[in-house]
Protein backbone atom coordinates (compact mmCIF):
# COMPACT_ATOMS: atom_id res chain seq x y z
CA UNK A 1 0.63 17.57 35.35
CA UNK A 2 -0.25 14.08 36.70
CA UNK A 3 -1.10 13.33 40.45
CA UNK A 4 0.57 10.18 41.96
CA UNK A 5 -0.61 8.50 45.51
CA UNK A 6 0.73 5.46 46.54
CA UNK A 7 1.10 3.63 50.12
CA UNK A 8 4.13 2.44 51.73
CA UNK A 9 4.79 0.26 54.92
CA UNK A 10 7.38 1.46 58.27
CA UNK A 11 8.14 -1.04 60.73
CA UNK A 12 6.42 0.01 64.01
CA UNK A 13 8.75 1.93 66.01
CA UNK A 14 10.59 4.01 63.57
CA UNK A 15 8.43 6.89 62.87
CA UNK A 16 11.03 9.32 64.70
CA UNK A 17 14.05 7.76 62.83
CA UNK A 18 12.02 7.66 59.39
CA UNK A 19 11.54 11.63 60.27
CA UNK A 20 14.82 12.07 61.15
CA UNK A 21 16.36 10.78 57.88
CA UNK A 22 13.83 12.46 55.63
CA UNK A 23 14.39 16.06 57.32
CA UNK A 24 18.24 15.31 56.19
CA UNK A 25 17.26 13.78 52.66
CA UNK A 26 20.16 13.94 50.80
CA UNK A 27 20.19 16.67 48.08
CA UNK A 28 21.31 14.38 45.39
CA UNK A 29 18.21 12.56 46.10
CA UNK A 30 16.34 15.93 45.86
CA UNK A 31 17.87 16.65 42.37
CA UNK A 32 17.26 12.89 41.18
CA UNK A 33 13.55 13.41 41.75
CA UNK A 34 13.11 16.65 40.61
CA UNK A 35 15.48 15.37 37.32
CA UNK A 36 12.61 12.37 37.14
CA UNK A 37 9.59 15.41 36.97
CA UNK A 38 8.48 14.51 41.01
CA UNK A 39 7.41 17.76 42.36
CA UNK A 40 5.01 18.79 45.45
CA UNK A 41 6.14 15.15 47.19
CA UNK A 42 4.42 14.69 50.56
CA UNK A 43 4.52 11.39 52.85
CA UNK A 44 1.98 11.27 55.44
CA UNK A 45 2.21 8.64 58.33
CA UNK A 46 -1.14 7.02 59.83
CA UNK A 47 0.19 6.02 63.37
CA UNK A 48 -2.67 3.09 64.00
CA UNK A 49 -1.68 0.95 61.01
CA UNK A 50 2.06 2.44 59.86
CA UNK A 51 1.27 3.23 56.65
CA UNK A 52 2.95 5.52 54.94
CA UNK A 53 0.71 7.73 52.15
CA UNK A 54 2.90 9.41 50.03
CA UNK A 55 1.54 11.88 47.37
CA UNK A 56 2.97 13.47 44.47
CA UNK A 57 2.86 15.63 41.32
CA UNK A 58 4.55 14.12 37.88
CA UNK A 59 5.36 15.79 35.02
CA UNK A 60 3.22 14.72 32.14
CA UNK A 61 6.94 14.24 30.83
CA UNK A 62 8.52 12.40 33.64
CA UNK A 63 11.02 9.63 33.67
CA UNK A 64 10.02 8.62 37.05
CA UNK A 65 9.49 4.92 36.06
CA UNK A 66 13.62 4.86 35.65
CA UNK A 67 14.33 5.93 39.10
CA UNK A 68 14.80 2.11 40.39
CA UNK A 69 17.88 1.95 38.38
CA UNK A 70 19.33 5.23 39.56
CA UNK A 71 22.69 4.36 41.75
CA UNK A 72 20.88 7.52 44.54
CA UNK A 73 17.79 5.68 45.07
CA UNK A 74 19.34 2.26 45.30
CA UNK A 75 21.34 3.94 48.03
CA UNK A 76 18.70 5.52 49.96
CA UNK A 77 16.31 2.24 49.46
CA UNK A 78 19.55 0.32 51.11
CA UNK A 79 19.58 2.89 53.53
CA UNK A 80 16.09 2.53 54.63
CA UNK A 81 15.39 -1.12 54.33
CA UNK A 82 15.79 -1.73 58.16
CA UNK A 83 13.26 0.20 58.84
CA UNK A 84 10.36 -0.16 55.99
CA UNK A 85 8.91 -3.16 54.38
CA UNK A 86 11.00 -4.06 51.54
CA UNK A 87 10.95 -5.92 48.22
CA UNK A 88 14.24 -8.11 47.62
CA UNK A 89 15.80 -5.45 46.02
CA UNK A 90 15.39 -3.23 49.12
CA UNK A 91 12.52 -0.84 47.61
CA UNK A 92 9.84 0.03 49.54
CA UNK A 93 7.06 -2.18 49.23
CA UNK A 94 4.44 -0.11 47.53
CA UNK A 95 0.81 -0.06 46.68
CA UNK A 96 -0.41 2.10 44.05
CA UNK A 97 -3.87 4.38 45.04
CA UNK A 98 -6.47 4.83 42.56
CA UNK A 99 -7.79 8.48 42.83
CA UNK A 100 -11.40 8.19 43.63
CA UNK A 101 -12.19 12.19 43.63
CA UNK A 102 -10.03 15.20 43.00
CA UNK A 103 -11.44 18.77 43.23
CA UNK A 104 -9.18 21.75 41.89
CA UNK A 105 -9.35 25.63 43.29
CA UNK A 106 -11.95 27.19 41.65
CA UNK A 107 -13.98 24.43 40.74
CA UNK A 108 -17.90 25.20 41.10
């Protein structure tokens, strides 16, 4: 299993309406990720700067690196792009984190 931690950008007053439409995610999305090997997928907000951290687990298998072609994400990136910082092809504008430290239960 991989870890995956990356940062994305919300336009500054959406943080209710970028809650909203995650609590409904659509489960076709859901399935689409899980399909890709994403599990344990968290986004956390930092209100002072609107950055979105978003942190995930990856099969050591996973096909995640297709998902911009899937016809689900294009339609939830198309879906989103009035309220994120997008790329011209409407996906999120996205900065990859390298892990510095990582400590699993029951390390000494």
């Amino acid at each position: 299993m991989k870890r995956n931690a990356f940062t994305m950008y919300l336009k500054p007053g959406f943080e209710v309406e970028y809650k909203r439409r995650h609590d409904a995610i659509w489960p076709e999305l859901k399935a689409e990720l899980k399909k890709a090997g994403i599990s344990d997928y968290s986004i956390y907000l930092d209100k002072k700067t609107n950055t979105l951290f978003a942190f995930q687990y990856l099969k050591d298998d996973a096909t995640d690196k297709d998902l911009p072609n899937s016809p689900v994400v294009k339609r939830w990136w198309h879906m989103m792009a009035d309220i994120m910082e997008t790329n011209p092809d409407e996906s999120p504008i996205c900065d990859v984190l390298e892990e510095m430290f990582h400590i699993d239960e029951g390390t000494k």
